[in-house]
C-alpha atoms as a PDB file:
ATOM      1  CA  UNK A   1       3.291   5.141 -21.418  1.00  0.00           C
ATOM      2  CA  UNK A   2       1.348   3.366 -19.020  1.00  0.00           C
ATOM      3  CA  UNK A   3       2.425   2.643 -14.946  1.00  0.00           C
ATOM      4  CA  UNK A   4       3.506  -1.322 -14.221  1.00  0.00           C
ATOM      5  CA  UNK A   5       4.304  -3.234 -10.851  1.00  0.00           C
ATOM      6  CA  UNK A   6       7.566  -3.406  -9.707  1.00  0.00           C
ATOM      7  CA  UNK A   7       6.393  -6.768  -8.359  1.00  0.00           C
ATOM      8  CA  UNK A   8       4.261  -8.534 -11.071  1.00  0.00           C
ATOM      9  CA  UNK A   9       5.066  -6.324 -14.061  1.00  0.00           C
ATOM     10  CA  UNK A  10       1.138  -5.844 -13.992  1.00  0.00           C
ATOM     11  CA  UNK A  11       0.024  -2.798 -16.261  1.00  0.00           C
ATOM     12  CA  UNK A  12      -1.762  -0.031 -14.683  1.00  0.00           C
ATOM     13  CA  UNK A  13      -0.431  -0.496 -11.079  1.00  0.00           C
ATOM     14  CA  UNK A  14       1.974   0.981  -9.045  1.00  0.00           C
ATOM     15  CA  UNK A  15       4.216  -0.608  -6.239  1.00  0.00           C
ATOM     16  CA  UNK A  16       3.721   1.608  -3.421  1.00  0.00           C
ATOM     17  CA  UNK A  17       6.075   0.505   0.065  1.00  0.00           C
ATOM     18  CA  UNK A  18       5.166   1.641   3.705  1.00  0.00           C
ATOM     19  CA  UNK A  19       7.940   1.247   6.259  1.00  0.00           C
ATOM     20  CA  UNK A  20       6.791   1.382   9.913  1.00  0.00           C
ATOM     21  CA  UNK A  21       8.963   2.137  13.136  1.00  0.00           C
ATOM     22  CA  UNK A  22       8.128  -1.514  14.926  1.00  0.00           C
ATOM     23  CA  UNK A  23       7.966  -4.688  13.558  1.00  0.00           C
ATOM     24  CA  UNK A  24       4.694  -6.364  13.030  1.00  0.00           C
ATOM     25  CA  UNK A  25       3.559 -10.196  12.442  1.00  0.00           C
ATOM     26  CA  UNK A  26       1.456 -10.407   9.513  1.00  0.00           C
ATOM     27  CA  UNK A  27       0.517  -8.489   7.274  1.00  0.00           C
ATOM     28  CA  UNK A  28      -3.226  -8.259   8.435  1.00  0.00           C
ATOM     29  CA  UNK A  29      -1.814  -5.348  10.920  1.00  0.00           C
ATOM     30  CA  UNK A  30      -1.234  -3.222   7.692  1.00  0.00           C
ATOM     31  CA  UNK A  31      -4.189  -4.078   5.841  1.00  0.00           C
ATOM     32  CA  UNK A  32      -6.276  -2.850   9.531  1.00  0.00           C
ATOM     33  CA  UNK A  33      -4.582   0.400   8.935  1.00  0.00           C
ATOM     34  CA  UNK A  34      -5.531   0.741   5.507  1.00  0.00           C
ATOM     35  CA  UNK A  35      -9.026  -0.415   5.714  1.00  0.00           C
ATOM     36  CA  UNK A  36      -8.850   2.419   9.072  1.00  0.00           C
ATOM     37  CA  UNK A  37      -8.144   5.341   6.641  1.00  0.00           C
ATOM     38  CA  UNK A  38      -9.255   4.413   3.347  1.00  0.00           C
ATOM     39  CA  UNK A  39     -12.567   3.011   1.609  1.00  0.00           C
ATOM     40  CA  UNK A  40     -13.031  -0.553   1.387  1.00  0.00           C
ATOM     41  CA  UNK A  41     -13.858  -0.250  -2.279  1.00  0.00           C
ATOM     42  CA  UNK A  42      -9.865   1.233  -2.635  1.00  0.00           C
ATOM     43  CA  UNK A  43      -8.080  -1.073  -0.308  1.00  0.00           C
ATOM     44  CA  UNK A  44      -9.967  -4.267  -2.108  1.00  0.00           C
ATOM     45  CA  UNK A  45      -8.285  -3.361  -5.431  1.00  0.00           C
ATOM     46  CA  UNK A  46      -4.887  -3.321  -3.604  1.00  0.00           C
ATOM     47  CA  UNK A  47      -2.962  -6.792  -4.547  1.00  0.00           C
ATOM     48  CA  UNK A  48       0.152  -8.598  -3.956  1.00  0.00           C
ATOM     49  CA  UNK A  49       1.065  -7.707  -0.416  1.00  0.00           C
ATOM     50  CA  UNK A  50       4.372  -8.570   0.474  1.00  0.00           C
ATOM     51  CA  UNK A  51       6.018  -8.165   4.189  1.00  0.00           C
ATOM     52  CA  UNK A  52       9.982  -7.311   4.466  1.00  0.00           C
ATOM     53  CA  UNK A  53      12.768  -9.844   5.992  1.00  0.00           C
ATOM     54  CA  UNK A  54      12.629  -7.731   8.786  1.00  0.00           C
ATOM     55  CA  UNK A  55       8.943  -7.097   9.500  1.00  0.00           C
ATOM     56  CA  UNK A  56       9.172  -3.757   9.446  1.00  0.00           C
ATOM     57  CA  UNK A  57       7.360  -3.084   6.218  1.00  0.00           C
ATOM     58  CA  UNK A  58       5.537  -4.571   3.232  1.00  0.00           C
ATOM     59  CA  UNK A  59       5.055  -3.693  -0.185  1.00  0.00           C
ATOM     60  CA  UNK A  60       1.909  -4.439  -2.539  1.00  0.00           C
ATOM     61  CA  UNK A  61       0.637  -2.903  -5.811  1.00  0.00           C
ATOM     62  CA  UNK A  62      -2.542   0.023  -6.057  1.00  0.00           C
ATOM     63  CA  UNK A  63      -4.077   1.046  -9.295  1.00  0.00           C
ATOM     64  CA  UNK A  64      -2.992   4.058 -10.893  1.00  0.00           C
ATOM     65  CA  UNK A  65      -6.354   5.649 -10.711  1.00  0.00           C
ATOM     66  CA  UNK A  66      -6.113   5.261  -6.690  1.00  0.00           C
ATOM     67  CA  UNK A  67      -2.611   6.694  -6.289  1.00  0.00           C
ATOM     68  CA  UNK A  68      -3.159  10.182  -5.804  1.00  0.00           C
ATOM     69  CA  UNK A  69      -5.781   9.668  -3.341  1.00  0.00           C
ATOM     70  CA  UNK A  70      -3.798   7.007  -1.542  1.00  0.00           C
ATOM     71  CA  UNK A  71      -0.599   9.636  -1.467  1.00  0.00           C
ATOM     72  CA  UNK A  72      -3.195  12.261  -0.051  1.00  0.00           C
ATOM     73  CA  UNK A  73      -4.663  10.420   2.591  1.00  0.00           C
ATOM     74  CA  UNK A  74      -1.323   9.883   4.131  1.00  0.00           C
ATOM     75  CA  UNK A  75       0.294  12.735   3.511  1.00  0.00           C
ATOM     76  CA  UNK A  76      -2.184  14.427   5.743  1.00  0.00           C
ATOM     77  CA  UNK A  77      -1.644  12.054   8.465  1.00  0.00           C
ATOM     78  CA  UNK A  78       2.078  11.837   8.456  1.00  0.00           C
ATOM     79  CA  UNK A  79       1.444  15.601   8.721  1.00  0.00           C
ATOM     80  CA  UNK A  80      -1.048  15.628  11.959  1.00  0.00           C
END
């Protein structure tokens, strides 16, 4: 059975959410970070950003094949 988006239904993506402690303006300020910490090449297949109500947090889909890699790369700085 193959991953979908929680947000398009897409196949082959998953919905992946980031909350951050203060609230931001666009959602530029959380593709910065990404594009800080992860190749271009990944963070270009990333699609359908969304920011919460309370700008606090988005959500946006990442390929399957990029998930583990995506989960690593923050996992290691959540834990620095």
């Amino acid at each position: 059975m193959s991953s979908r988006s929680l947000l398009t239904g897409q196949e082959n993506f998953v919905t992946v959410e980031i909350k951050l402690n203060n609230s931001f303006n666009s959602v530029s300020f959380v593709w910065g970070i990404l594009k800080r910490y992860l190749p271009e090449v990944m963070v270009n297949s990333f699609r359908g950003m969304r920011m919460f109500k309370d700008q606090k947090g988005v959500v946006f889909d990442v390929p399957d094949d990029s998930i583990v890699k995506f989960e690593d790369v923050f996992k290691h700085l959540k834990d620095e």
